[in-house]
C-alpha atoms as a PDB file:
ATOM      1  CA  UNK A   1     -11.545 -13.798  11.532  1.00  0.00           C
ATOM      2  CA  UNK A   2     -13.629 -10.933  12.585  1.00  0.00           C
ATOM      3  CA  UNK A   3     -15.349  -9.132  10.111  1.00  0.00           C
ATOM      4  CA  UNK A   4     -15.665  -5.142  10.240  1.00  0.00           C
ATOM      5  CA  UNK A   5     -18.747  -2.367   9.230  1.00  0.00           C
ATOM      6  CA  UNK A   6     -16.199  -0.616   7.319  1.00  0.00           C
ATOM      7  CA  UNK A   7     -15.451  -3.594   4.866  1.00  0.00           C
ATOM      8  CA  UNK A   8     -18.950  -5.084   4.375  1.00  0.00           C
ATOM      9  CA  UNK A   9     -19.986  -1.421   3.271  1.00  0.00           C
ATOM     10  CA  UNK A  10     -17.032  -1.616   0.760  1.00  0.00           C
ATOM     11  CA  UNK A  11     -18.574  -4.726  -0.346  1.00  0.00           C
ATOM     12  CA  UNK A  12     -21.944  -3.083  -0.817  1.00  0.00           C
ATOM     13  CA  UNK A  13     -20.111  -0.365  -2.744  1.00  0.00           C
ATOM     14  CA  UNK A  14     -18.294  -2.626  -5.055  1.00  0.00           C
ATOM     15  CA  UNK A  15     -21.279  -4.947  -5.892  1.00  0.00           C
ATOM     16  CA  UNK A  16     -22.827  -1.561  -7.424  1.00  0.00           C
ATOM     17  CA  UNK A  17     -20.164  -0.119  -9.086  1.00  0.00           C
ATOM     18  CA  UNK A  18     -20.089  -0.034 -12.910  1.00  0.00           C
ATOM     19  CA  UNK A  19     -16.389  -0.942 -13.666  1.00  0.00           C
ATOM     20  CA  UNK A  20     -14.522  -3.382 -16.058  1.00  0.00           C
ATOM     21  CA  UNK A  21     -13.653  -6.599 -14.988  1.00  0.00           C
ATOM     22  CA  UNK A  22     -10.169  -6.186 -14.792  1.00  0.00           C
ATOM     23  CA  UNK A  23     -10.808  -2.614 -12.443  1.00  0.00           C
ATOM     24  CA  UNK A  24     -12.991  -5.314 -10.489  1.00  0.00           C
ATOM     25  CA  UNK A  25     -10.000  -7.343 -10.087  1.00  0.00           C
ATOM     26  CA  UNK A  26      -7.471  -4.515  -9.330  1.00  0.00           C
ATOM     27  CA  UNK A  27     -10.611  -3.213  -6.641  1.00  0.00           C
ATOM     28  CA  UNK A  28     -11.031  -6.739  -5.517  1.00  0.00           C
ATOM     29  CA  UNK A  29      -7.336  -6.570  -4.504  1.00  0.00           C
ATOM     30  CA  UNK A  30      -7.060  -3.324  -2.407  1.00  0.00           C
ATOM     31  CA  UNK A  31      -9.979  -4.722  -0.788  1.00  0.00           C
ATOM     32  CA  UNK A  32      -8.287  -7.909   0.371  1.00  0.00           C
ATOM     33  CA  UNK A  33      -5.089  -5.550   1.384  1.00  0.00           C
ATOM     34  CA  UNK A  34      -7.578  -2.937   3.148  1.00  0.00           C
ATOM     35  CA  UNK A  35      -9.147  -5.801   5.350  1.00  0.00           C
ATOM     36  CA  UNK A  36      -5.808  -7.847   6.396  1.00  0.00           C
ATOM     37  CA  UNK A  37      -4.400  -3.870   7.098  1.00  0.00           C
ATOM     38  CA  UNK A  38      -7.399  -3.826   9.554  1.00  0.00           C
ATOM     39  CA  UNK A  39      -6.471  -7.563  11.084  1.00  0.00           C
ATOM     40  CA  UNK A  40      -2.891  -6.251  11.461  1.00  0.00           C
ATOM     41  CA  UNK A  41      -4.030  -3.178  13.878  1.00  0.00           C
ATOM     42  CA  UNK A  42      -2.060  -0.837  11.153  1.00  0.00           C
ATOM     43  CA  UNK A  43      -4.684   1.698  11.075  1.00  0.00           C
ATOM     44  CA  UNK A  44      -6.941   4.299  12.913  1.00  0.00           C
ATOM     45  CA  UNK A  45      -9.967   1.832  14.762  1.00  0.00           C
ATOM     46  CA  UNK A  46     -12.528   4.336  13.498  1.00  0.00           C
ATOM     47  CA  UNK A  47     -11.638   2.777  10.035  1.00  0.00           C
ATOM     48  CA  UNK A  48     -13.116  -0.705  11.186  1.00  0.00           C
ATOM     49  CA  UNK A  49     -16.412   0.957  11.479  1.00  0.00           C
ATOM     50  CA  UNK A  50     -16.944   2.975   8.947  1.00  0.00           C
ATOM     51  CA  UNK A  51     -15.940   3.108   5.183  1.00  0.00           C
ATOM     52  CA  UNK A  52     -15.817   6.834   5.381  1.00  0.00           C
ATOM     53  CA  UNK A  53     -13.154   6.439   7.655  1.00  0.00           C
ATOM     54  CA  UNK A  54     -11.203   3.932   6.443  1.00  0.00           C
ATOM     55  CA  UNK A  55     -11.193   6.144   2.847  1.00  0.00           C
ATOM     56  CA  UNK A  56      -9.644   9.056   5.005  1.00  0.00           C
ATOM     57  CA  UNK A  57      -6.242  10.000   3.948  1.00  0.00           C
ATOM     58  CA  UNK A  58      -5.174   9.431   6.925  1.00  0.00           C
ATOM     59  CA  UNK A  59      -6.175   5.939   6.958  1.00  0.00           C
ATOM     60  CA  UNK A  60      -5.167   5.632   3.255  1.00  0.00           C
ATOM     61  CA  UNK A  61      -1.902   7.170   3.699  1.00  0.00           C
ATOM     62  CA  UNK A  62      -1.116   4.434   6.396  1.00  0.00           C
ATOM     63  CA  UNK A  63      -2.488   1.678   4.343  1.00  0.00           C
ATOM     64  CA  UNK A  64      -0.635   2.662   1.086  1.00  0.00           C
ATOM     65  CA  UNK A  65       2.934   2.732   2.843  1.00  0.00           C
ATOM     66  CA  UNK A  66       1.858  -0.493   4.166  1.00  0.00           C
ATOM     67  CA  UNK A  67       0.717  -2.381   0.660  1.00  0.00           C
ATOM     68  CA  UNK A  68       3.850  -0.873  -1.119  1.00  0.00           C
ATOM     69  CA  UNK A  69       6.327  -2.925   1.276  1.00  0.00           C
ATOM     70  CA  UNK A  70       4.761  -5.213   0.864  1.00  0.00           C
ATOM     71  CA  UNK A  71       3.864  -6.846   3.836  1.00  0.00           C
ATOM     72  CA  UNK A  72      -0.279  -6.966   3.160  1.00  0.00           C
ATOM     73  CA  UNK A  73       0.885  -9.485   0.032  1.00  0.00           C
ATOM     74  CA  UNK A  74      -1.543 -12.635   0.355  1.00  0.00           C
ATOM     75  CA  UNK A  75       0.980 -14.925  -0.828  1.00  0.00           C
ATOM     76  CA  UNK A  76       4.783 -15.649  -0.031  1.00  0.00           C
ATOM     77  CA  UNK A  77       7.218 -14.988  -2.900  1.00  0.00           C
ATOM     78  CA  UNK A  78       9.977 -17.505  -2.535  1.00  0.00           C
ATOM     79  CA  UNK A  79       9.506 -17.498   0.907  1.00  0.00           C
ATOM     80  CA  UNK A  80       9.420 -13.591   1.389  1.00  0.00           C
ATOM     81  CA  UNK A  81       6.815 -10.155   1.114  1.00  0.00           C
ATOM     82  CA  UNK A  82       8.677  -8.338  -1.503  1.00  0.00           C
ATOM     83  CA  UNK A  83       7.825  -4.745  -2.078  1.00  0.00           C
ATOM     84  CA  UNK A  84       5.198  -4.584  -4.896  1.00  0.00           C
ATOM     85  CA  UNK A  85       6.162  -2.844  -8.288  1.00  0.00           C
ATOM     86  CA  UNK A  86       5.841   0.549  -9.079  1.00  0.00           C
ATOM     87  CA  UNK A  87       3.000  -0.693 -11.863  1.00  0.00           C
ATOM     88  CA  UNK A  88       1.214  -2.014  -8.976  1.00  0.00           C
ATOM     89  CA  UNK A  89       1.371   0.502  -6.521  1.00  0.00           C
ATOM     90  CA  UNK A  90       0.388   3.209  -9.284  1.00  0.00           C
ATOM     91  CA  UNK A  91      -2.696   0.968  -9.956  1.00  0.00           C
ATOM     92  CA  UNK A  92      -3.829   0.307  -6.134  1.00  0.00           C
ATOM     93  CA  UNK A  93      -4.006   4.535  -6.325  1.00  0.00           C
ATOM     94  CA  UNK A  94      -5.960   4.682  -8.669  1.00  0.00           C
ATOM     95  CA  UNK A  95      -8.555   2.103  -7.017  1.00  0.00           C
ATOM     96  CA  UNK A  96      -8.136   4.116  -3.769  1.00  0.00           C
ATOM     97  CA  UNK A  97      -9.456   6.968  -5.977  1.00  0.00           C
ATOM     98  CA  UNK A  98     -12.390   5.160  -7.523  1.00  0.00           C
ATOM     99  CA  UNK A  99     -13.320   4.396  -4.073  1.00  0.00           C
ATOM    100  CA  UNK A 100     -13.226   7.322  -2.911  1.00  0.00           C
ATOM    101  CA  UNK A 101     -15.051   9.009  -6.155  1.00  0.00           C
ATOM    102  CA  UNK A 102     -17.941   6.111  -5.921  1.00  0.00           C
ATOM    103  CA  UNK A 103     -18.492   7.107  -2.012  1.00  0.00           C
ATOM    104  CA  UNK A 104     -18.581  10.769  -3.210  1.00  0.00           C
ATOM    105  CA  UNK A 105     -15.465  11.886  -1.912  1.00  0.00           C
ATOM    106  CA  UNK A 106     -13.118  14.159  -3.400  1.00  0.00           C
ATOM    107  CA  UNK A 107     -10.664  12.397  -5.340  1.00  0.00           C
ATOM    108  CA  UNK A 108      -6.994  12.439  -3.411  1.00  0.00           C
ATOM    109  CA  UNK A 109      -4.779  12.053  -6.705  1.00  0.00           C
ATOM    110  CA  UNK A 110      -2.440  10.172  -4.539  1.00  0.00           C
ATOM    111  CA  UNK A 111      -1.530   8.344  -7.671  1.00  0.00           C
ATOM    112  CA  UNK A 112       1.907  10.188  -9.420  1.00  0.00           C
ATOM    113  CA  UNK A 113      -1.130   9.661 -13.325  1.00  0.00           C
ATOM    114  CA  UNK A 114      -1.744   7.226 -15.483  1.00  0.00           C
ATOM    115  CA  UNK A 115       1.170   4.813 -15.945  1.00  0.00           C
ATOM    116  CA  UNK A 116       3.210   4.681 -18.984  1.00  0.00           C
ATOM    117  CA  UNK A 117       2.044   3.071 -22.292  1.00  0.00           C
ATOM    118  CA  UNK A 118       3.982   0.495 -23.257  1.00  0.00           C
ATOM    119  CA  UNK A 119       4.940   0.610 -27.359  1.00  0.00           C
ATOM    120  CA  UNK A 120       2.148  -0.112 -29.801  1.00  0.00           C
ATOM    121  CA  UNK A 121       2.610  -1.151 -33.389  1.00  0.00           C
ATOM    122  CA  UNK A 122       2.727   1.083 -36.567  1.00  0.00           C
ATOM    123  CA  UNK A 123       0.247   1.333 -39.151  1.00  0.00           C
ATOM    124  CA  UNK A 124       2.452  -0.858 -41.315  1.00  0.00           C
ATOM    125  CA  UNK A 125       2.773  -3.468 -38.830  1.00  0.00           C
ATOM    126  CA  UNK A 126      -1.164  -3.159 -38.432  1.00  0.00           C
ATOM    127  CA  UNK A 127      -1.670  -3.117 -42.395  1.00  0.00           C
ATOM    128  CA  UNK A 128       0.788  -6.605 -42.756  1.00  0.00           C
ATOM    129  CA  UNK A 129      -1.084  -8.603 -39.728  1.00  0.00           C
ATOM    130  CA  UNK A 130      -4.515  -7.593 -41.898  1.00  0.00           C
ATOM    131  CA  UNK A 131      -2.391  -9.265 -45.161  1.00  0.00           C
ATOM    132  CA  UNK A 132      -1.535 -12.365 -42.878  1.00  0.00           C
ATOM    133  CA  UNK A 133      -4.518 -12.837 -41.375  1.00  0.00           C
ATOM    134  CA  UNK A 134      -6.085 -12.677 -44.748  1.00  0.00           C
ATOM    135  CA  UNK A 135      -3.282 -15.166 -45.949  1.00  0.00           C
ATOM    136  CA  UNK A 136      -4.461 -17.820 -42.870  1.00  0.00           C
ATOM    137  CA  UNK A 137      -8.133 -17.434 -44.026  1.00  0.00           C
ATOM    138  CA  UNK A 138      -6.908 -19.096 -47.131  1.00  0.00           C
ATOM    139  CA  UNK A 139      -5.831 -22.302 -46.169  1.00  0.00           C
ATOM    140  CA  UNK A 140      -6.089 -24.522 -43.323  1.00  0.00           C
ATOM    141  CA  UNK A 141      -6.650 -23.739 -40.005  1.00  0.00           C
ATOM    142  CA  UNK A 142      -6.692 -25.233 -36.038  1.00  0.00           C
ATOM    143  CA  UNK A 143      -9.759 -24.248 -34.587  1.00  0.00           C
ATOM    144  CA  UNK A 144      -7.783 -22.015 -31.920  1.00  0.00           C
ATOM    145  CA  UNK A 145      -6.329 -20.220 -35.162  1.00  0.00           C
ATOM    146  CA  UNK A 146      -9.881 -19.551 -36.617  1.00  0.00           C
ATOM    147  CA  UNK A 147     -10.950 -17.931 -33.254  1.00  0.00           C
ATOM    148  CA  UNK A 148      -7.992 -15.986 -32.813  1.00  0.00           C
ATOM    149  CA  UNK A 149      -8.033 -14.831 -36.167  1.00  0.00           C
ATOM    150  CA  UNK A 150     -11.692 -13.712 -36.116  1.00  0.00           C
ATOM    151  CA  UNK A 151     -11.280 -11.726 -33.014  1.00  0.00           C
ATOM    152  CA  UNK A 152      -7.731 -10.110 -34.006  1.00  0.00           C
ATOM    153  CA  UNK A 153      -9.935  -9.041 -37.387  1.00  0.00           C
ATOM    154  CA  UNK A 154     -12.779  -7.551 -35.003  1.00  0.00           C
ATOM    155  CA  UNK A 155     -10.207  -6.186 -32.592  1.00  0.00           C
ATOM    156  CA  UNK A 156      -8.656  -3.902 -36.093  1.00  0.00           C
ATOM    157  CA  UNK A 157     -11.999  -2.808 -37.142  1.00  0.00           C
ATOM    158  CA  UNK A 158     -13.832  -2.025 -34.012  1.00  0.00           C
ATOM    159  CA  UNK A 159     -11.106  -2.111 -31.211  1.00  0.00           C
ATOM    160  CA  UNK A 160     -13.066  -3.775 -28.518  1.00  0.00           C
ATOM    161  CA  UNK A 161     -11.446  -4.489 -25.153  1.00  0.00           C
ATOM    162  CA  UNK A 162     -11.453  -7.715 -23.520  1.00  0.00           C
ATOM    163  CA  UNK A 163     -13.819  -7.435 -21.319  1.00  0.00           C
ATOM    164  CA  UNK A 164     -16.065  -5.761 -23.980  1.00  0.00           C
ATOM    165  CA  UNK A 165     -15.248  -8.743 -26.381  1.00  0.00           C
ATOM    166  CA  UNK A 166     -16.125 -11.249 -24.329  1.00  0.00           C
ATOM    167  CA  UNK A 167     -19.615  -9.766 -23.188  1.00  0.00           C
ATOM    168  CA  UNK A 168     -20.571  -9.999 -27.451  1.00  0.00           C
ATOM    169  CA  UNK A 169     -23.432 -12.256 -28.362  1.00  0.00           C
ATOM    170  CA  UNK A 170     -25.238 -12.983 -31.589  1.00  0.00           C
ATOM    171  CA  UNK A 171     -27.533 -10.293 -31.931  1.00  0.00           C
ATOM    172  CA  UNK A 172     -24.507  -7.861 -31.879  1.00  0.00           C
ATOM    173  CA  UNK A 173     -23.805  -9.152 -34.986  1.00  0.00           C
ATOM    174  CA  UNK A 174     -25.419  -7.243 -38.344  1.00  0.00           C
ATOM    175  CA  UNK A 175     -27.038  -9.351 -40.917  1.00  0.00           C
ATOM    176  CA  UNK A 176     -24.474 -10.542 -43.197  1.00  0.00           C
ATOM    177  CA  UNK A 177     -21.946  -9.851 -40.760  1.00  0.00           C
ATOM    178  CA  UNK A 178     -21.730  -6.410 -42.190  1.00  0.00           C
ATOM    179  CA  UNK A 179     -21.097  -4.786 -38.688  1.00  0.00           C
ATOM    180  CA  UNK A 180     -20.774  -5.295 -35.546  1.00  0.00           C
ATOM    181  CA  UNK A 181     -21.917  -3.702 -32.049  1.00  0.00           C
ATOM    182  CA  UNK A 182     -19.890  -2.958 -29.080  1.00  0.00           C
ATOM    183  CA  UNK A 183     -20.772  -1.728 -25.376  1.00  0.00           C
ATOM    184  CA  UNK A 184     -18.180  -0.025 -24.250  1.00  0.00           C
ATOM    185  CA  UNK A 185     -17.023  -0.983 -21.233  1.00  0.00           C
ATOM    186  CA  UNK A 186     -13.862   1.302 -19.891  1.00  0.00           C
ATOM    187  CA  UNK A 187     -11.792  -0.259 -16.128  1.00  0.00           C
ATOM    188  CA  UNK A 188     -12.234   3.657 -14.690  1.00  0.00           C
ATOM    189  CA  UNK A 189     -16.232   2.712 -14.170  1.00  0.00           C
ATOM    190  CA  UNK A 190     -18.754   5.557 -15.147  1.00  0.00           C
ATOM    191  CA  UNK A 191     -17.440   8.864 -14.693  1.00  0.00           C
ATOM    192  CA  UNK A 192     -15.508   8.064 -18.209  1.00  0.00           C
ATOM    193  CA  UNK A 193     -18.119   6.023 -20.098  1.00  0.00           C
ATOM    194  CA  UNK A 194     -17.695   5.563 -23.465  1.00  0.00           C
ATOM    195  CA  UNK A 195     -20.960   5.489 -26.046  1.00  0.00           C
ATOM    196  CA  UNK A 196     -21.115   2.087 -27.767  1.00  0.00           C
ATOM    197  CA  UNK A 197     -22.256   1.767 -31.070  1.00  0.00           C
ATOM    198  CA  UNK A 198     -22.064  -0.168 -34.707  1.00  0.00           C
ATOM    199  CA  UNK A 199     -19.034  -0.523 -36.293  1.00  0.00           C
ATOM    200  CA  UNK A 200     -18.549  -1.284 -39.848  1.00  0.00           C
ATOM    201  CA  UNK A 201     -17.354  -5.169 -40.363  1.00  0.00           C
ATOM    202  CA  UNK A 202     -14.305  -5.353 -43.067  1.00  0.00           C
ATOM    203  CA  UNK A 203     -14.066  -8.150 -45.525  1.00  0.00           C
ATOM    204  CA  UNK A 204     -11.579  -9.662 -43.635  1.00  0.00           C
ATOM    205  CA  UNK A 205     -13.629  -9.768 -40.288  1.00  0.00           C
ATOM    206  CA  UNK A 206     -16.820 -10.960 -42.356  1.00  0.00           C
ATOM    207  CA  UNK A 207     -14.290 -13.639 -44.222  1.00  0.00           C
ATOM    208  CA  UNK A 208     -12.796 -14.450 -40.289  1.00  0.00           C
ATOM    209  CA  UNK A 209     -16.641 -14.728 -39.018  1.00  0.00           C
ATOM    210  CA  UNK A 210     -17.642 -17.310 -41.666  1.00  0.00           C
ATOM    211  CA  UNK A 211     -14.769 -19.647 -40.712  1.00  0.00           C
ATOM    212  CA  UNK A 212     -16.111 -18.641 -37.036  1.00  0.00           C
ATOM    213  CA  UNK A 213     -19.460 -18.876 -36.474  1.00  0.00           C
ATOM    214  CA  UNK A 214     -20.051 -22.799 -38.146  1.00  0.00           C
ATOM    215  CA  UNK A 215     -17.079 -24.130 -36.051  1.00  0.00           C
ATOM    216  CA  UNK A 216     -18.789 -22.101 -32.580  1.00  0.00           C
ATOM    217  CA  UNK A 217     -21.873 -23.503 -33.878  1.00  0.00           C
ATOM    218  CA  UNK A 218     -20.533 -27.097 -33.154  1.00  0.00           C
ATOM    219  CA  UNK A 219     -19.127 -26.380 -30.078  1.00  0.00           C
ATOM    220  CA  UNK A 220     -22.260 -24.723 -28.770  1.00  0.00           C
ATOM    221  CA  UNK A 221     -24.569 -28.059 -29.612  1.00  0.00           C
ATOM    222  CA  UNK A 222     -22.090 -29.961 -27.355  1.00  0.00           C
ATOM    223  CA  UNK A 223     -22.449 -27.455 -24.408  1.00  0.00           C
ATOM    224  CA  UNK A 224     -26.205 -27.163 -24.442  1.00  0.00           C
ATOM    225  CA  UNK A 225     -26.645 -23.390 -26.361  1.00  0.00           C
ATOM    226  CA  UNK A 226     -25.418 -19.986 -25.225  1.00  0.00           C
ATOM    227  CA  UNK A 227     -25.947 -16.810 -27.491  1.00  0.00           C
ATOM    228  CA  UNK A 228     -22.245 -15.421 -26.694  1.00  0.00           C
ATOM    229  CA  UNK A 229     -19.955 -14.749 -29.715  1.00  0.00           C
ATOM    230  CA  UNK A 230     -16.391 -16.325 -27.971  1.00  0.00           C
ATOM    231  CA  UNK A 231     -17.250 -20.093 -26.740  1.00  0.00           C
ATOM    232  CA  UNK A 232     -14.130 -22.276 -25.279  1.00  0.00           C
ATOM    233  CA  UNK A 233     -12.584 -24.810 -27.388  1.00  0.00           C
ATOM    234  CA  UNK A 234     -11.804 -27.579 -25.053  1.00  0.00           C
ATOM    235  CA  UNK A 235     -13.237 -28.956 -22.088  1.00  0.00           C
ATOM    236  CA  UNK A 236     -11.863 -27.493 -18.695  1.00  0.00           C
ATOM    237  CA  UNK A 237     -13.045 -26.706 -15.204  1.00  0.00           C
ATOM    238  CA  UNK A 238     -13.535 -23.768 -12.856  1.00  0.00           C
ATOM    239  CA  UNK A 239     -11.212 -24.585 -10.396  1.00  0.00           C
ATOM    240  CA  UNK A 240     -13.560 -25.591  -7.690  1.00  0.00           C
ATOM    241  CA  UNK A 241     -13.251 -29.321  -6.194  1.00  0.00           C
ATOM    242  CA  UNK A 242     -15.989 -31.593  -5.028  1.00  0.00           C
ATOM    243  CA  UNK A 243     -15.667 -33.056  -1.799  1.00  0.00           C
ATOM    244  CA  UNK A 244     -13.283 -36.033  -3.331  1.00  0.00           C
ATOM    245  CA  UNK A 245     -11.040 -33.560  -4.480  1.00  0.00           C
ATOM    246  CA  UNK A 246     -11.644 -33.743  -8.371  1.00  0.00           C
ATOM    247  CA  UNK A 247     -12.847 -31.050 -10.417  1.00  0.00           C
ATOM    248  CA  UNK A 248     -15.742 -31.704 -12.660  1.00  0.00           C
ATOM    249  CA  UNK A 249     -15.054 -31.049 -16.476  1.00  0.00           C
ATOM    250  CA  UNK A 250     -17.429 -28.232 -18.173  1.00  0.00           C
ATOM    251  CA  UNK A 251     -17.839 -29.399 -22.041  1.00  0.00           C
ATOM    252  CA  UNK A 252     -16.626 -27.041 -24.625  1.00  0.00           C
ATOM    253  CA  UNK A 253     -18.628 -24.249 -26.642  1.00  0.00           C
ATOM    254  CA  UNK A 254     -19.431 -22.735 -23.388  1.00  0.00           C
ATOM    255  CA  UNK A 255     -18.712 -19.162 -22.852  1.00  0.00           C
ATOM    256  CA  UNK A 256     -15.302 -17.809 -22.966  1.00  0.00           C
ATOM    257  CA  UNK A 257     -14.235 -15.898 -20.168  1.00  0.00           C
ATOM    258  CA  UNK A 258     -11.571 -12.634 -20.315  1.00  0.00           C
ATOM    259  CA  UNK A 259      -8.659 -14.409 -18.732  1.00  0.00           C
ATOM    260  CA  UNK A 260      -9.179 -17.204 -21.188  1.00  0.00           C
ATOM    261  CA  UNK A 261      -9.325 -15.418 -23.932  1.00  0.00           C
ATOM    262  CA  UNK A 262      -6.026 -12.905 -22.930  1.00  0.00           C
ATOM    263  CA  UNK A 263      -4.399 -16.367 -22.390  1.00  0.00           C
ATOM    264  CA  UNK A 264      -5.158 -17.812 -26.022  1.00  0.00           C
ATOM    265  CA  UNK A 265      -4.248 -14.521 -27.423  1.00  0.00           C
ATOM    266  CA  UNK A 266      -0.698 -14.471 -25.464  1.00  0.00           C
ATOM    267  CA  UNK A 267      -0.541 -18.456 -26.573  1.00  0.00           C
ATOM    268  CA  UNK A 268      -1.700 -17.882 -30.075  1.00  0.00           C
ATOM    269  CA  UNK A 269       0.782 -14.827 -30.656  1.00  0.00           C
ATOM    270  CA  UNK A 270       3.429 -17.792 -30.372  1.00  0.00           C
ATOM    271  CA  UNK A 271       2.321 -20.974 -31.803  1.00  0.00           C
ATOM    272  CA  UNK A 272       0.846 -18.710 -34.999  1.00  0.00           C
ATOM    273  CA  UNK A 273       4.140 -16.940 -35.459  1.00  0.00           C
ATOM    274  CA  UNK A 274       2.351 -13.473 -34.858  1.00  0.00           C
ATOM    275  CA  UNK A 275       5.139 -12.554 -32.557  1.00  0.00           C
ATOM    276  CA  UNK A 276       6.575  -9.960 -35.214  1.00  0.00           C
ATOM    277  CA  UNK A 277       3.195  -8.555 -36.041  1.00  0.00           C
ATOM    278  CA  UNK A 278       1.018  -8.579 -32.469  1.00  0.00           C
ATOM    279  CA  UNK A 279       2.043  -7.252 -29.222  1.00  0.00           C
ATOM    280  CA  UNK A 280       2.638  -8.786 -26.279  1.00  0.00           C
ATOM    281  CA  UNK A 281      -0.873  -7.756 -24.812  1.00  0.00           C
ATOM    282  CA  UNK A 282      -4.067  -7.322 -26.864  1.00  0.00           C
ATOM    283  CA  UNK A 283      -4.724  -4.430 -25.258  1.00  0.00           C
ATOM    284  CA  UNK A 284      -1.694  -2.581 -27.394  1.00  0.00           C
ATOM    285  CA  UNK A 285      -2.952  -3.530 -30.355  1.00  0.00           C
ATOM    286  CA  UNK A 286      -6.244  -1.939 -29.381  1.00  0.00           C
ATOM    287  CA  UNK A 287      -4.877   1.152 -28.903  1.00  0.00           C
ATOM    288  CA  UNK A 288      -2.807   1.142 -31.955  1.00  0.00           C
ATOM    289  CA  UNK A 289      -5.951   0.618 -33.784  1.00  0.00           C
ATOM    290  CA  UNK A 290      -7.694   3.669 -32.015  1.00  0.00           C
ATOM    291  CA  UNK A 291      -4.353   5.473 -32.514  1.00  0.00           C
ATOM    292  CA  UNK A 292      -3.694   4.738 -36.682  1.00  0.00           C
ATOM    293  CA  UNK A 293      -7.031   3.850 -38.041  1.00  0.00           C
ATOM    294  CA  UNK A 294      -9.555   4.778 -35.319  1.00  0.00           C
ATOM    295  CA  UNK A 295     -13.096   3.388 -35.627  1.00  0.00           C
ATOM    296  CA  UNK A 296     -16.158   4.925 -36.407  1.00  0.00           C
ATOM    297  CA  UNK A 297     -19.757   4.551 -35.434  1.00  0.00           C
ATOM    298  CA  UNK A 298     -22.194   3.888 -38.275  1.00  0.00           C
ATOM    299  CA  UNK A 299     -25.856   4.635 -37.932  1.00  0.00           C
ATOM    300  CA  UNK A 300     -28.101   1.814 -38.108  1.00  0.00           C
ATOM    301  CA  UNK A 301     -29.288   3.025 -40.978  1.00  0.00           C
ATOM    302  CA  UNK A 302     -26.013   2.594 -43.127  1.00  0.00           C
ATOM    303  CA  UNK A 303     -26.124  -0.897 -41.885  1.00  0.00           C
ATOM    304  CA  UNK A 304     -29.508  -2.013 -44.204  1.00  0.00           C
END
């Protein structure tokens, strides 16, 4: 397949750009639909050589109509190139803006805002899961329950996102587990950076942690050592196949990745019975934290 100047200066762009990883993913995917638009002929041939040009809103106005119907889909669904939802097409907007924003273009606003919230629970609901987590701490747990349970108790204190969870190491720990410290990390990149900072530990995250951290500690000595907070429990692989067509096994206690962690929260909601007092997605119950009982930095000096 021929390869254009436009998209190997989008490349360059995106390697630099200080986003989230799910933004990455969301960029990642306009810039698989911007490159087969190119291979279909559907836009002007001054976008193939420069990214300047293929940001134009002429270019992007072509391209957009385009990846709604859906014919720049990668992959068949039953058979067919179903239009994409209106969730997705609001998103791939708002990457079209980043781009153009990170390249120092004016910002289009092609994108009809942000897209709706979907319900978050109440302070009550948020006050009984801190009750039934406490409850769990009590008795006997599965390892995946002590892991989900220490991050749903960091998630109510501190409201990390995933992304920001998953990047947490030791050291962002206080002594005694008192509090704990979290880089912000927002999907729209720079322009709307957050400040990290400490955030006071409750004694139902430092309870959580000390069913956590001995039971990461054994995993860790299996895999070899890492400093991050979240390690896997199992074994698994990577997806990538050696030349016999079998994927090689990576131990457990290595470093948990965000889609493995969403995935044991959306598995844990269910085989915990938290159905009735999580959301579906963590990242409600993030913002019902920030919206009921929003954190607060601490200064380093409250933390001795």
């Amino acid at each position: 397949m021929p390869e254009y100047l436009s998209i190997t200066a989008l490349d360059a762009l995106l390697a630099d750009l200080d986003v989230g990883e799910a933004r990455r993913r969301q960029l990642g995917m306009v810039r698989g639909e911007l490159r087969r638009a190119l291979l279909q002929d559907a836009l002007p041939d001054t976008a193939r050589g420069s990214l300047r040009r293929l940001l134009e809103e002429g270019a992007l106005g072509a391209y957009l109509r385009l990846a709604e119907s859906g014919a720049l889909r990668s992959r068949l669904v039953n058979g067919e190139r179903p239009r994409t939802s209106v969730a997705t097409n609001e998103i791939r907007r708002q990457c079209v803006d980043v781009l153009r924003e990170a390249l120092g273009l004016p910002v289009l606003q092609l994108g009809g805002g942000a897209l709706p919230l979907q319900p978050t629970p109440e302070f009550g609901d948020l006050a009984a899961l801190r009750r039934r987590l406490a409850q769990d701490l009590a008795g006997h747990m599965t390892p995946g329950q002590v892991r989900l349970t220490a991050v749903l108790a960091l998630v109510l204190d501190a409201a990390p996102r995933s992304g920001e969870l998953v990047e947490q190491r030791l050291d962002d720990l206080a002594p005694g587990n008192t509090a704990v410290y979290v880089e912000r990390r927002p999907q729209h990149g720079s322009s709307q950076a957050e400040a990290g900072g400490w955030f006071e530990l409750s004694t139902l995250s430092r309870a959580a942690l000390d069913r956590w951290l001995p039971l990461r500690q054994e995993l860790v000595m299996r895999a070899h050592g890492t400093t991050k907070l979240w390690v896997s429990l199992h074994p698994n692989h990577d997806g990538v196949l050696d030349d016999d067509g079998q994927a090689t096994l990576r131990p457990e206690g290595l470093p948990l990745e965000e889609n493995g962690l969403i995935t044991s929260y959306r598995r844990g909601r269910g085989q915990y019975a938290l159905g009735d007092l999580v959301p579906v997605k963590l990242e409600q119950l993030r913002r019902a934290v920030i919206a009921e009982t929003p954190p607060a930095v601490v200064e380093t000096a409250e933390l001795a």
